[in-house]
C-alpha atoms as a PDB file:
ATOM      1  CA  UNK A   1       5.713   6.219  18.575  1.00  0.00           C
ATOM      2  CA  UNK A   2       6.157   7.434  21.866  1.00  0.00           C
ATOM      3  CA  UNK A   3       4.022   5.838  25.099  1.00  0.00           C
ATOM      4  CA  UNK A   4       4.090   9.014  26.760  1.00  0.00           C
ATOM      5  CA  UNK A   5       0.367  10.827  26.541  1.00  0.00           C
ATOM      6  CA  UNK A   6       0.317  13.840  24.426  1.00  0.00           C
ATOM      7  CA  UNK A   7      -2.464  16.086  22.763  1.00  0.00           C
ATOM      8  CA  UNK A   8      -2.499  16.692  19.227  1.00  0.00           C
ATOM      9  CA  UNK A   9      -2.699  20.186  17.852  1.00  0.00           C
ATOM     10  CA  UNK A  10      -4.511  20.776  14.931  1.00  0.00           C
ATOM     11  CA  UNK A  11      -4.465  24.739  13.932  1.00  0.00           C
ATOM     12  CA  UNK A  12      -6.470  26.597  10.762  1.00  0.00           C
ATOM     13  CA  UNK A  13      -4.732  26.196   7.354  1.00  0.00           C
ATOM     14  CA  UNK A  14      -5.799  29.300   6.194  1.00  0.00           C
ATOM     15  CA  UNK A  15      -3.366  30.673   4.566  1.00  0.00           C
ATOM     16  CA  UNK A  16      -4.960  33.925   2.868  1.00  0.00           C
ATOM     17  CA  UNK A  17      -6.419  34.834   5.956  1.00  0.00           C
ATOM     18  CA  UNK A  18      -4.758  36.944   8.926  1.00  0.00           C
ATOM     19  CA  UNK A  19      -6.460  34.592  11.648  1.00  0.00           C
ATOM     20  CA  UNK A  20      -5.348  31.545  10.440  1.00  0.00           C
ATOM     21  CA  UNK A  21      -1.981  32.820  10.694  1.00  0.00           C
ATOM     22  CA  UNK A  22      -2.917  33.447  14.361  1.00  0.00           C
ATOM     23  CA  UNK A  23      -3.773  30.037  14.721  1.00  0.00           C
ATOM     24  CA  UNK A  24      -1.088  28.757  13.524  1.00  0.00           C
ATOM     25  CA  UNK A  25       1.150  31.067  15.385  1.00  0.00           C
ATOM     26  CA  UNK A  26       0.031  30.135  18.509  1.00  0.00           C
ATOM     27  CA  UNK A  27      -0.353  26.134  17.652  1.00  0.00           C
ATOM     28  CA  UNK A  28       3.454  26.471  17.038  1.00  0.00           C
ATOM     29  CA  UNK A  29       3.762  28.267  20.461  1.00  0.00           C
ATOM     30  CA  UNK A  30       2.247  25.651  22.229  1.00  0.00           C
ATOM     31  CA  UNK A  31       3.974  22.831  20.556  1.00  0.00           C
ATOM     32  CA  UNK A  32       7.846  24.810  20.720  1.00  0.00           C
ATOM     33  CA  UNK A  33       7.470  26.434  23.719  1.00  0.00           C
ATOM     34  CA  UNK A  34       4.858  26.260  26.131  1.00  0.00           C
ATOM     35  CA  UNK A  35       4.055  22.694  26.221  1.00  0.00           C
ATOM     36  CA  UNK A  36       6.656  20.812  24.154  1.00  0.00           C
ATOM     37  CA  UNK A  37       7.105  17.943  25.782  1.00  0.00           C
ATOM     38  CA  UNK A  38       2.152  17.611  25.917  1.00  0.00           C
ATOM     39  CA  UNK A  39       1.806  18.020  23.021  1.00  0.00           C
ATOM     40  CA  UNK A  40       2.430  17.369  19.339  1.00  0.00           C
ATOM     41  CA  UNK A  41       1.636  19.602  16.340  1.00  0.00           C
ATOM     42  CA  UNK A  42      -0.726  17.582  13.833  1.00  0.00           C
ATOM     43  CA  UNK A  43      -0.226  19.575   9.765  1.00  0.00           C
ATOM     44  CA  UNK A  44      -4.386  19.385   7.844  1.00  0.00           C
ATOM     45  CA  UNK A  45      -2.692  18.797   4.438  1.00  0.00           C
ATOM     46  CA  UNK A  46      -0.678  15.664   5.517  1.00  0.00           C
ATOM     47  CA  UNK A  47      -3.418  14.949   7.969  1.00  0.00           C
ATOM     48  CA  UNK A  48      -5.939  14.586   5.335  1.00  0.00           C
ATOM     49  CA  UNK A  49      -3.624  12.837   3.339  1.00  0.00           C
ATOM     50  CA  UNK A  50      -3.100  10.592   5.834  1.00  0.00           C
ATOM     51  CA  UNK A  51       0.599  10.899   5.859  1.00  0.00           C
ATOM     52  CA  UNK A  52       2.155   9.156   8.940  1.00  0.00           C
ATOM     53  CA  UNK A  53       2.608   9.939  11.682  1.00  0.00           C
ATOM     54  CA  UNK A  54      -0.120  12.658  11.240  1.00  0.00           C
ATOM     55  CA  UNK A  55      -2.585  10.270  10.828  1.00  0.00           C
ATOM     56  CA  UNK A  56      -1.257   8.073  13.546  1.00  0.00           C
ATOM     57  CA  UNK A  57      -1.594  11.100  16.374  1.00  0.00           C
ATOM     58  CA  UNK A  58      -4.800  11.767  15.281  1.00  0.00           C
ATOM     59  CA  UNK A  59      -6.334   8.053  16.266  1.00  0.00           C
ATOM     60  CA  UNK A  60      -3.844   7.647  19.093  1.00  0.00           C
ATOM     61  CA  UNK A  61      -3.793  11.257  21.526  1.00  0.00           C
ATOM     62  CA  UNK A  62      -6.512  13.610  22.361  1.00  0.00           C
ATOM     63  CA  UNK A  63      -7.288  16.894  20.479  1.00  0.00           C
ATOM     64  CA  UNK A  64      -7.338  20.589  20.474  1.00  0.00           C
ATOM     65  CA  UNK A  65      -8.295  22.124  17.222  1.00  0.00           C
ATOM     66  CA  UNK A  66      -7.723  25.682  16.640  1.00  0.00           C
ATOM     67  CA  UNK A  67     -10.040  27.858  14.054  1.00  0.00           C
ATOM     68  CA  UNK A  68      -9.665  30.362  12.617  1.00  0.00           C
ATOM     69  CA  UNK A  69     -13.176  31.381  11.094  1.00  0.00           C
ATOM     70  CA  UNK A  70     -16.738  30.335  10.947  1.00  0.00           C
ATOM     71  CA  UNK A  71     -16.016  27.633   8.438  1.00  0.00           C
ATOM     72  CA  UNK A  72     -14.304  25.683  10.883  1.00  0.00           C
ATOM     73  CA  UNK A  73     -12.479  23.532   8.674  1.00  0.00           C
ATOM     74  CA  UNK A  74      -9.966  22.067  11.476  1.00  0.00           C
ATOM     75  CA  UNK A  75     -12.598  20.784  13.519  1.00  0.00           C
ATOM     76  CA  UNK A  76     -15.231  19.574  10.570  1.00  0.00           C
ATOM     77  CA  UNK A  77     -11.984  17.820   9.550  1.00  0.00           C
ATOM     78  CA  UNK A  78     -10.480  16.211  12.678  1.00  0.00           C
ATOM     79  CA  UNK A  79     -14.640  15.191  13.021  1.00  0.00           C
ATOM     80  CA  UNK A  80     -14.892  13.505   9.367  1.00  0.00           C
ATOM     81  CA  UNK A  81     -11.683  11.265  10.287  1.00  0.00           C
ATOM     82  CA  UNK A  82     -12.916  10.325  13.553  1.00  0.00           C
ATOM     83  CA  UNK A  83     -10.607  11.833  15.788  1.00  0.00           C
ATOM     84  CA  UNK A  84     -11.072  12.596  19.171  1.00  0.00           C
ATOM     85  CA  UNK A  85     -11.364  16.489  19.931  1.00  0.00           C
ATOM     86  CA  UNK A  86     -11.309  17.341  23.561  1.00  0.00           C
ATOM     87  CA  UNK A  87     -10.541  21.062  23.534  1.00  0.00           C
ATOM     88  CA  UNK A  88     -11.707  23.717  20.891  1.00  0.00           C
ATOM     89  CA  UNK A  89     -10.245  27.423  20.284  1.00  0.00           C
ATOM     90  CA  UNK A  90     -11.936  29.809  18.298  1.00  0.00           C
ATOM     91  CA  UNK A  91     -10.189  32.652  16.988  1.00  0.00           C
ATOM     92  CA  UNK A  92     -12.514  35.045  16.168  1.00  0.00           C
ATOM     93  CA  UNK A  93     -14.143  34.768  19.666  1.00  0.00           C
ATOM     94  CA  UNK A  94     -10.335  35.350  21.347  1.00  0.00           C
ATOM     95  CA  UNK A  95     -10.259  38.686  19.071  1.00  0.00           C
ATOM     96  CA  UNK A  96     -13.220  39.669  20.986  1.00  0.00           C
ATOM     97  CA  UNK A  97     -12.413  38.780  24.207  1.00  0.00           C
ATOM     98  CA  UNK A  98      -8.947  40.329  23.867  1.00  0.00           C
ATOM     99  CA  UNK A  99      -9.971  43.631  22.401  1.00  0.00           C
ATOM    100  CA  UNK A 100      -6.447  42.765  19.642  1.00  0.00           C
ATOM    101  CA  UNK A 101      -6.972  42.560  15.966  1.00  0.00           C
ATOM    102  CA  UNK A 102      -4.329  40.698  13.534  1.00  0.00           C
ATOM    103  CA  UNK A 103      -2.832  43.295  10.583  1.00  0.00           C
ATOM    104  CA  UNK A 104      -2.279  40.664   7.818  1.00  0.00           C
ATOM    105  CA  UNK A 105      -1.899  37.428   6.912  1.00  0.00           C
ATOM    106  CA  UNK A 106       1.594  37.377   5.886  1.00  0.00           C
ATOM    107  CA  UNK A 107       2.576  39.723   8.845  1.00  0.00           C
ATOM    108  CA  UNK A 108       0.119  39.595  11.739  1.00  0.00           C
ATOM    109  CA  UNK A 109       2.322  42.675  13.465  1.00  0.00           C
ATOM    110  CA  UNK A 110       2.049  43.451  16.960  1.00  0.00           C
ATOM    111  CA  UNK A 111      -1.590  43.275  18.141  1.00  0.00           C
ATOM    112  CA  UNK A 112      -2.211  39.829  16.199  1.00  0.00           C
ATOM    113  CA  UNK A 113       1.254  38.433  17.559  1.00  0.00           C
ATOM    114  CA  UNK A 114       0.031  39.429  21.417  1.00  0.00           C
ATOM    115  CA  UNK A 115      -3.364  37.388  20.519  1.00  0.00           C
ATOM    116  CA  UNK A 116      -1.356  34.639  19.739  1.00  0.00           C
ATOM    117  CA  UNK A 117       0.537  34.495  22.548  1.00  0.00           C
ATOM    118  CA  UNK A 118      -2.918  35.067  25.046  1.00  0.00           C
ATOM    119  CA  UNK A 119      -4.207  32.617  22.701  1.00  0.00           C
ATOM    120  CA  UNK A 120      -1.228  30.241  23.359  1.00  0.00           C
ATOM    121  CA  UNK A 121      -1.688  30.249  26.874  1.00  0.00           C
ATOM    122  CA  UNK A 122      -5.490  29.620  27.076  1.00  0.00           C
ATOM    123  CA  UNK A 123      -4.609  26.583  24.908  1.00  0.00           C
ATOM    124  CA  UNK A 124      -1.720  25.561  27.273  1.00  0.00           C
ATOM    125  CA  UNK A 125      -3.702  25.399  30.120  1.00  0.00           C
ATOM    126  CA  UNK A 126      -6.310  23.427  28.215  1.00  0.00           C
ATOM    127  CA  UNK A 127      -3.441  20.618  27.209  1.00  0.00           C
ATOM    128  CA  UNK A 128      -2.771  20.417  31.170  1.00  0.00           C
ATOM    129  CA  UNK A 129      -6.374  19.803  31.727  1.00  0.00           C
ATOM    130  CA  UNK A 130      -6.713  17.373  29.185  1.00  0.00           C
ATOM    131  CA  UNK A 131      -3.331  15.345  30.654  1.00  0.00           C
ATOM    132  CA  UNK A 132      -4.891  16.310  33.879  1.00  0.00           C
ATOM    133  CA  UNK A 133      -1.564  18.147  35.137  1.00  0.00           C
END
């Protein structure tokens, strides 16, 4: 494991649902693109699981968990395990604030793919305030 500080990521897993697939979209954004070398994408199913290093990153970096409905389920999750969460996004409050609206789940098309991206760099700034850059 790397000494370098990181945040973990820890996007919706809702698969059925056209806002967890904007989570998830912009959790990979952040992770691949925006702040690859902050940050570190942490998977619910392995997570919960405790696969390593999944469960490793949650104990050992600071967290951002991304939701994608009222249920909540990455936060009540990353909560139950014990992990620190020092940054939360919620998705349906960034469709308001954005004015865009996802068209699917299995193809969020252009307005849900624009939220991710505004999404993706609300959450990038939020890793550099957590690593204090």
């Amino acid at each position: 494991m790397s000494e370098e500080q990181k945040v973990a990521i820890i996007a919706c897993a809702g698969m059925d649902k056209s806002l967890g697939s904007v989570a998830r979209a912009c959790a990979f954004k952040v992770v691949e693109e925006l702040r690859s070398e902050g940050s570190v994408l942490v998977c619910i199913p392995p997570l919960v699981a405790g696969v390593k290093p999944h469960s490793e990153w949650i104990k050992e970096y600071p967290i951002i968990t991304i939701d994608g409905c009222s249920e909540r389920c990455a936060t009540k999750i990353v909560a139950r395990i014990g992990g620190k969460i020092r940054g939360r996004v919620f998705i349906p409050q960034s469709v308001q604030k954005h004015g865009l609206k996802p068209k699917a789940s299995a193809d969020i098309g252009p307005e849900g793919e624009e939220l991710a991206e505004k999404i993706a760099d609300e959450t990038a700034l939020l890793v550099d305030k957590i690593l204090r850059k």
